[in-house]
N, C-alpha and C. Protein backbone atom coordinates (compact mmCIF):
# COMPACT_ATOMS: atom_id res chain seq x y z
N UNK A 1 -15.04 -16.60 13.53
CA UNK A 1 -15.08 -15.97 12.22
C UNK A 1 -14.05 -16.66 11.33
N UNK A 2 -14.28 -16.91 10.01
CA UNK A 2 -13.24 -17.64 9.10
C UNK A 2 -12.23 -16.94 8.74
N UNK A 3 -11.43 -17.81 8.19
CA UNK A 3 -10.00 -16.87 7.39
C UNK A 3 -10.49 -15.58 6.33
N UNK A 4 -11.15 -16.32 5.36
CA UNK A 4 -11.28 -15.58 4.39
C UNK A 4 -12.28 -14.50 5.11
N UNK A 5 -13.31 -14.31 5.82
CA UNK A 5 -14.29 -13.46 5.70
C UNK A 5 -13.02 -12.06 6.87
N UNK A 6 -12.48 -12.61 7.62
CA UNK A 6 -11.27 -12.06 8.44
C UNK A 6 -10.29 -11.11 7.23
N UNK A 7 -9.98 -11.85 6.05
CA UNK A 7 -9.16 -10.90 5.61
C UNK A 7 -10.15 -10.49 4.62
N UNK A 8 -11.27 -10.80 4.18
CA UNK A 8 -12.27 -9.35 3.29
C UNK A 8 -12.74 -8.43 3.99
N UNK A 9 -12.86 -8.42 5.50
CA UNK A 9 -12.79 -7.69 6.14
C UNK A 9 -11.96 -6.38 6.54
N UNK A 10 -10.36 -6.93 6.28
CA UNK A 10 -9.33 -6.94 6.28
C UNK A 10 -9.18 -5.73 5.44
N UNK A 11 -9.57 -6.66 4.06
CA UNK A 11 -9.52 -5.51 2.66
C UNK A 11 -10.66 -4.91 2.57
N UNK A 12 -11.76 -4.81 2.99
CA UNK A 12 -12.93 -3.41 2.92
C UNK A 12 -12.22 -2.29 3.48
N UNK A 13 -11.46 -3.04 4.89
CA UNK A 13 -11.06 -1.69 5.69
C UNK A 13 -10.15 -0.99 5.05
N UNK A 14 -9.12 -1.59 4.68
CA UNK A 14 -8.21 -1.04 3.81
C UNK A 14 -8.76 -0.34 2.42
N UNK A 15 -9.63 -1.28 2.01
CA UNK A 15 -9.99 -0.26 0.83
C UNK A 15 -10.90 1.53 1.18
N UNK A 16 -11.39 0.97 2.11
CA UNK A 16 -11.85 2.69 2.54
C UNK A 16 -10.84 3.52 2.84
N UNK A 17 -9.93 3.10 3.48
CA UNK A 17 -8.50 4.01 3.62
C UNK A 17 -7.78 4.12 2.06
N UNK A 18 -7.84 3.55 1.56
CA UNK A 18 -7.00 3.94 0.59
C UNK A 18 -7.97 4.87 -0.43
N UNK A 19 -9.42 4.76 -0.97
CA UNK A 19 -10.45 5.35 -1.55
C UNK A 19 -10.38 6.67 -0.26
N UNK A 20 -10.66 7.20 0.85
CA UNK A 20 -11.01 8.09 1.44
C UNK A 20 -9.92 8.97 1.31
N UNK A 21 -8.26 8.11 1.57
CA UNK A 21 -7.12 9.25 1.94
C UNK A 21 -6.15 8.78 0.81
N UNK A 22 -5.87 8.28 0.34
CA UNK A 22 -4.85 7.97 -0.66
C UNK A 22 -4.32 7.12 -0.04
N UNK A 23 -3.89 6.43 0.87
CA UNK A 23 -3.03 5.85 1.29
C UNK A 23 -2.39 4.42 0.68
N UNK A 24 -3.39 4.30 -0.23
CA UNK A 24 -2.61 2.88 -1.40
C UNK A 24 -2.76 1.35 -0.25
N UNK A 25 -3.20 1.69 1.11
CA UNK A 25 -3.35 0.04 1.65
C UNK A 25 -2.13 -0.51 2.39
N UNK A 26 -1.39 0.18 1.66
CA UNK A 26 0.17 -0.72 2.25
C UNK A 26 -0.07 -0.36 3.90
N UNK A 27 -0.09 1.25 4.25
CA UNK A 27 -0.01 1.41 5.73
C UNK A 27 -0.83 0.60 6.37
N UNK A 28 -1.74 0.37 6.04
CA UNK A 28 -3.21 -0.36 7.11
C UNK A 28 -3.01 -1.85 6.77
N UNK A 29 -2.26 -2.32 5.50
CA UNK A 29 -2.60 -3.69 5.28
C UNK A 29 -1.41 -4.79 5.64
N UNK A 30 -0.08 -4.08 5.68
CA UNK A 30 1.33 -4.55 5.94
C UNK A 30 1.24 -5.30 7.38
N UNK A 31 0.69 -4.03 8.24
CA UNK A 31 0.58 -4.22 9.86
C UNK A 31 -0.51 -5.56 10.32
N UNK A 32 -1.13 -5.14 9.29
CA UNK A 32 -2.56 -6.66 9.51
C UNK A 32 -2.06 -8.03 9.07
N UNK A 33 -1.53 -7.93 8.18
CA UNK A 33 -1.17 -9.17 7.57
C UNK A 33 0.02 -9.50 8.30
N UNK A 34 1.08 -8.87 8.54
CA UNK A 34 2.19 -9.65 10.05
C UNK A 34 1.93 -9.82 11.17
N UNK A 35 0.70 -9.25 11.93
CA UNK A 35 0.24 -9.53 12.97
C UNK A 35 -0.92 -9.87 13.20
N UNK A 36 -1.46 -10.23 12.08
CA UNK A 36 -2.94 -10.50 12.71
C UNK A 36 -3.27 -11.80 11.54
N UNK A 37 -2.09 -11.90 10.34
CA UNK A 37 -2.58 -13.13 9.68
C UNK A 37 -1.52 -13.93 9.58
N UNK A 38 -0.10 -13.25 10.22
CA UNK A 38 1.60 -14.18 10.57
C UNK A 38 2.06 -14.38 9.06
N UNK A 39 2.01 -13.16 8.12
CA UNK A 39 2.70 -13.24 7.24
C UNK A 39 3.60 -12.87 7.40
N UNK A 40 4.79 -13.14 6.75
CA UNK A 40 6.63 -12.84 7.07
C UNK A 40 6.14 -11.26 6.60
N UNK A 41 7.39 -10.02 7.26
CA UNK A 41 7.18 -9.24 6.01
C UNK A 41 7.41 -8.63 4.61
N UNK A 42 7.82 -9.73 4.55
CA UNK A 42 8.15 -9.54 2.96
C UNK A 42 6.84 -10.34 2.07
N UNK A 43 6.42 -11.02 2.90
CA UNK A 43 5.30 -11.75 2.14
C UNK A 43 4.47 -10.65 2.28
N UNK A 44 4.11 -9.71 3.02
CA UNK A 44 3.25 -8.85 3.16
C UNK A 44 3.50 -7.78 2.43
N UNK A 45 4.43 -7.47 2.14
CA UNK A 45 4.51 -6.34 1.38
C UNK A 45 4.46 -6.81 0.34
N UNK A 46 4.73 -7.99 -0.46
CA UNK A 46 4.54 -8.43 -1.81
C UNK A 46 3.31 -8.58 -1.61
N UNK A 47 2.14 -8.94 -1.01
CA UNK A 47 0.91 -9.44 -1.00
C UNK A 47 0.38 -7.72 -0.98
N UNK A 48 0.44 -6.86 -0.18
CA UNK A 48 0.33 -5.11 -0.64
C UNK A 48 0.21 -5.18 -1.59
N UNK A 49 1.26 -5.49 -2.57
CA UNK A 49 1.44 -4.74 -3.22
C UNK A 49 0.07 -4.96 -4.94
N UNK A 50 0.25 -6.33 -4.66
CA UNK A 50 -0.69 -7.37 -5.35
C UNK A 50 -2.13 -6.15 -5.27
N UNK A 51 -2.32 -6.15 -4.00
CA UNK A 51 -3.89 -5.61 -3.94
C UNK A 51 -4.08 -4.30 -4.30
N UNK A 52 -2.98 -3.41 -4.10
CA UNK A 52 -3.09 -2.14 -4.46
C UNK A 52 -3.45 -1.95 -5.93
N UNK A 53 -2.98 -3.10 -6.48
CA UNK A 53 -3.37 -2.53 -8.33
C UNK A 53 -5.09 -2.72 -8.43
N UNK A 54 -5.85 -3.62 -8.19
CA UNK A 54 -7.28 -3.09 -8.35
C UNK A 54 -8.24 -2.32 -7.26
N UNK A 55 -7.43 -2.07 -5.99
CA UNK A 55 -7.69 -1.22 -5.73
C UNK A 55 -7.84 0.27 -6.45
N UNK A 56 -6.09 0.79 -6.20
CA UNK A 56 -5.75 2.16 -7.15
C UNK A 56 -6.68 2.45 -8.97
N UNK A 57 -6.78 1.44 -9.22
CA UNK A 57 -7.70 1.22 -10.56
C UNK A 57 -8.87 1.51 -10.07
N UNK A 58 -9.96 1.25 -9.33
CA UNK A 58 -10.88 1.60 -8.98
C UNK A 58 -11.37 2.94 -8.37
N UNK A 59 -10.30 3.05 -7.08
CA UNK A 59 -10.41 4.22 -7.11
C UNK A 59 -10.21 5.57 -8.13
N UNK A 60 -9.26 5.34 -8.80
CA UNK A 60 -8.60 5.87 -10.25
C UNK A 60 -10.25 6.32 -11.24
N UNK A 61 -10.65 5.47 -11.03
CA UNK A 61 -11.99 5.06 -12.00
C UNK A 61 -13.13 6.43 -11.71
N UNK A 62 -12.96 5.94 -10.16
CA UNK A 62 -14.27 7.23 -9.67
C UNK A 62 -13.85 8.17 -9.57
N UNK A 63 -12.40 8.66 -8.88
CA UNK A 63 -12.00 9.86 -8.80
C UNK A 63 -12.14 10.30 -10.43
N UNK A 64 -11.77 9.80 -11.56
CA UNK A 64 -11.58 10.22 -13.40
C UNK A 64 -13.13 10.39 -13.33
N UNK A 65 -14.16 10.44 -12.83
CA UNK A 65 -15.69 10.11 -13.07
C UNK A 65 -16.54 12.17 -12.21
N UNK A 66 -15.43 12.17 -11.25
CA UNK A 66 -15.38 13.36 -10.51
C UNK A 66 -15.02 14.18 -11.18
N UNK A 67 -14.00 14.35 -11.92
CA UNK A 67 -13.07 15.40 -12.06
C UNK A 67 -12.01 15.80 -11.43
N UNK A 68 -11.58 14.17 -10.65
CA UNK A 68 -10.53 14.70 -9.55
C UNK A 68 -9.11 14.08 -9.91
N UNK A 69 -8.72 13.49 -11.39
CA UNK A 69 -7.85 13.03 -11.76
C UNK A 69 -7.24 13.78 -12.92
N UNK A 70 -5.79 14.06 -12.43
CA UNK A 70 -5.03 14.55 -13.66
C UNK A 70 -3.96 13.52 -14.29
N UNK A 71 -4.58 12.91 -15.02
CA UNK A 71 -4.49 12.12 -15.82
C UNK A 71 -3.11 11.92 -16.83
N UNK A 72 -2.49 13.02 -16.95
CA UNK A 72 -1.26 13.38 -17.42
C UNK A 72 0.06 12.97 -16.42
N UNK A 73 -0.60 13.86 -15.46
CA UNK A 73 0.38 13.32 -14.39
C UNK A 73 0.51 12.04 -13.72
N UNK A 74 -0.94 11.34 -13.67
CA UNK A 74 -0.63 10.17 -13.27
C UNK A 74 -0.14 8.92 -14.53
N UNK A 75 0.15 9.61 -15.43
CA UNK A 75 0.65 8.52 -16.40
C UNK A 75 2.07 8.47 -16.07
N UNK A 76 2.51 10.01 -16.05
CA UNK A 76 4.05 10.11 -15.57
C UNK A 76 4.91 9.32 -14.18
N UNK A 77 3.55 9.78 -13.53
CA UNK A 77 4.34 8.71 -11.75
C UNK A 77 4.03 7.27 -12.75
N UNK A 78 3.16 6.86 -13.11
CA UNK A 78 3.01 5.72 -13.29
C UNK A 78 4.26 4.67 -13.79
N UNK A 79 4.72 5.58 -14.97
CA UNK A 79 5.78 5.73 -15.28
C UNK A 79 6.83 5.21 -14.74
N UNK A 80 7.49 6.05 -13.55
CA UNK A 80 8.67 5.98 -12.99
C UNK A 80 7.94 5.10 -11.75
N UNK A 81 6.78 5.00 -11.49
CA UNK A 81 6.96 3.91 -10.50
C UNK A 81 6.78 2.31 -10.83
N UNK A 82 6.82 2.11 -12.20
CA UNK A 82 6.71 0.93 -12.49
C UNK A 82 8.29 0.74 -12.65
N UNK A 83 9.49 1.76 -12.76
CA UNK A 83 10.37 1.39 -13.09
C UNK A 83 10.75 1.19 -11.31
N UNK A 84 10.82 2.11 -10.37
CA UNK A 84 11.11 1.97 -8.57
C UNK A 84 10.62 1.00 -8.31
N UNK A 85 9.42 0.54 -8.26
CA UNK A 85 8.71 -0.53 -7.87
C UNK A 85 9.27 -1.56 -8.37
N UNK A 86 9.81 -2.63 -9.63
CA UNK A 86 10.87 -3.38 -9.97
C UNK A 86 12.30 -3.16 -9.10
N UNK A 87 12.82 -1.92 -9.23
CA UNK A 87 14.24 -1.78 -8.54
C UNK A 87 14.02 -1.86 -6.97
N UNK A 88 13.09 -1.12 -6.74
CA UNK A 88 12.52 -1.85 -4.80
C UNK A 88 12.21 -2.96 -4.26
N UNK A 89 11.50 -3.99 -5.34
CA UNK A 89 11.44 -5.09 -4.73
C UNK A 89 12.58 -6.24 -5.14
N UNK A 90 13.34 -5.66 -6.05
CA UNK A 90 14.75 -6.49 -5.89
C UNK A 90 15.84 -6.07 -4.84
N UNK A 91 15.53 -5.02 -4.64
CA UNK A 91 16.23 -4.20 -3.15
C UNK A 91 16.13 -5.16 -1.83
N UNK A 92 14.26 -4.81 -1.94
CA UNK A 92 13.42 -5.78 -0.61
C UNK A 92 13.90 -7.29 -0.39
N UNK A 93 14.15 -8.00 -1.16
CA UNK A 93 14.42 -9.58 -1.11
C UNK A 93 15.71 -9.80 -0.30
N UNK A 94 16.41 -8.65 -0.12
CA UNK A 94 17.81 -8.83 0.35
C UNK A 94 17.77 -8.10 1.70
N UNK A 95 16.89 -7.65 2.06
CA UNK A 95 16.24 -6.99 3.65
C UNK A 95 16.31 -7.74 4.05
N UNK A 96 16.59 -8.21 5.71
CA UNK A 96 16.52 -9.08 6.03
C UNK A 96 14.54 -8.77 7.17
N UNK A 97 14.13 -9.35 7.37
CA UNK A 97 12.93 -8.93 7.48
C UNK A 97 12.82 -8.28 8.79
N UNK A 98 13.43 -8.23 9.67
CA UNK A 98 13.71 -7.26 11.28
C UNK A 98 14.42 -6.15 10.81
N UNK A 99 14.78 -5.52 9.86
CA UNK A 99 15.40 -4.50 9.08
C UNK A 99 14.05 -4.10 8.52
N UNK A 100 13.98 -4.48 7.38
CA UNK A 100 12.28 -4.25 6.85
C UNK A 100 11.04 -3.60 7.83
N UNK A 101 11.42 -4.17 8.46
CA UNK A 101 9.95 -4.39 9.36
C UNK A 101 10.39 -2.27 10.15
N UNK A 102 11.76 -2.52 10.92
CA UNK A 102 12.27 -1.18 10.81
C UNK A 102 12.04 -0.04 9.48
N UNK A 103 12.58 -0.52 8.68
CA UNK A 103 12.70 0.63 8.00
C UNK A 103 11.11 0.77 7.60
N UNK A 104 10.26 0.15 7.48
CA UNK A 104 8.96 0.18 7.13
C UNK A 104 8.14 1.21 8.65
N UNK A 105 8.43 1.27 10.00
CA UNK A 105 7.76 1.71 10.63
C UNK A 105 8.08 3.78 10.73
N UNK A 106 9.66 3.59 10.62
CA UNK A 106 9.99 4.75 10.25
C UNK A 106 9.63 5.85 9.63
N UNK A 107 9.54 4.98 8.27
CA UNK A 107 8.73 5.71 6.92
C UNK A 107 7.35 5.98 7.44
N UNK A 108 6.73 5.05 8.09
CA UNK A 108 5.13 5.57 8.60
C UNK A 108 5.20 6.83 9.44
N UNK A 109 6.13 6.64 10.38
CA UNK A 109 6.64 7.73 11.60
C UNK A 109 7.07 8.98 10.64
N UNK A 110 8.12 8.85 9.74
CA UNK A 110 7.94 10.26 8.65
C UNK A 110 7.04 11.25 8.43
N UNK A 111 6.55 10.23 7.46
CA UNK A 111 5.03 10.56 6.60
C UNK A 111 4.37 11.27 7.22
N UNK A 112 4.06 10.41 8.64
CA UNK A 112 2.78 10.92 9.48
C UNK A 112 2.92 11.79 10.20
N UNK A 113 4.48 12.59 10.26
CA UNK A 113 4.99 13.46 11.13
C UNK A 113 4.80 14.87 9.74
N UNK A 114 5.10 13.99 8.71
CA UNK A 114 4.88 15.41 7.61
C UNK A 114 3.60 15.71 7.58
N UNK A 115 2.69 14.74 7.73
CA UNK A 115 1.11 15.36 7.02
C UNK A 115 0.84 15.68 8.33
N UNK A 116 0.96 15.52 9.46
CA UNK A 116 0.65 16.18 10.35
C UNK A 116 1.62 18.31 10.54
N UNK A 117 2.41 18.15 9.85
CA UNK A 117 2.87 19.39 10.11
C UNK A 117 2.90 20.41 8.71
N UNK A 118 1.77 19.91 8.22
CA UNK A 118 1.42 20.42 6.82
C UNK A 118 0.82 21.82 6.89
């Protein structure tokens, strides 16, 4: 199987996770791309992050088409995460990437410990 058809593959899967649960791609796409395409991880999380914008736009699109977007509020996160998202990835560059790669599995281990005890 080729590179490219390997990572559109890659990104269908991810895009159903992120369209089905919210998950924005990073969880499903970080892990693929350091181990299954040998991106550093910092290249991977900058490369995340890349895809999440026409992803989240799309999905954005159908959910506003439903009735399932509040639109107010997502201007507001939008907001403050365009300002975190600048201050995080000048944070990230100075991770050293076996730190990263830690603090990145953690946060999954969190998360998934909260939505599981929801």
């Amino acid at each position: 199987m080729g590179e490219k058809l390997k990572l559109t593959i890659s990104g269908i899967v991810a895009g159903i996770f992120s369209g089905l649960l919210g998950v924005g791609g990073g969880i499903i796409m970080i892990p693929i791309m350091v181990s299954y395409f040998n991106l550093s991880q910092h290249q991977a999380h900058a490369t995340s992050l890349a895809v999440i914008v026409p992803t989240a736009i799309t999905s954005s699109i159908i959910y506003g088409f439903h009735g399932q977007l509040d639109l107010p509020i997502a201007i507001n996160l939008a907001a403050g995460s365009i300002l975190g998202a600048a201050i995080g990835a000048k944070i990230m560059v100075k991770i050293p990437a076996d730190q990263l790669k830690r603090i990145f599995g953690i946060l999954l281990v969190l998360v998934g410990l909260r939505m599981v005890s929801l």
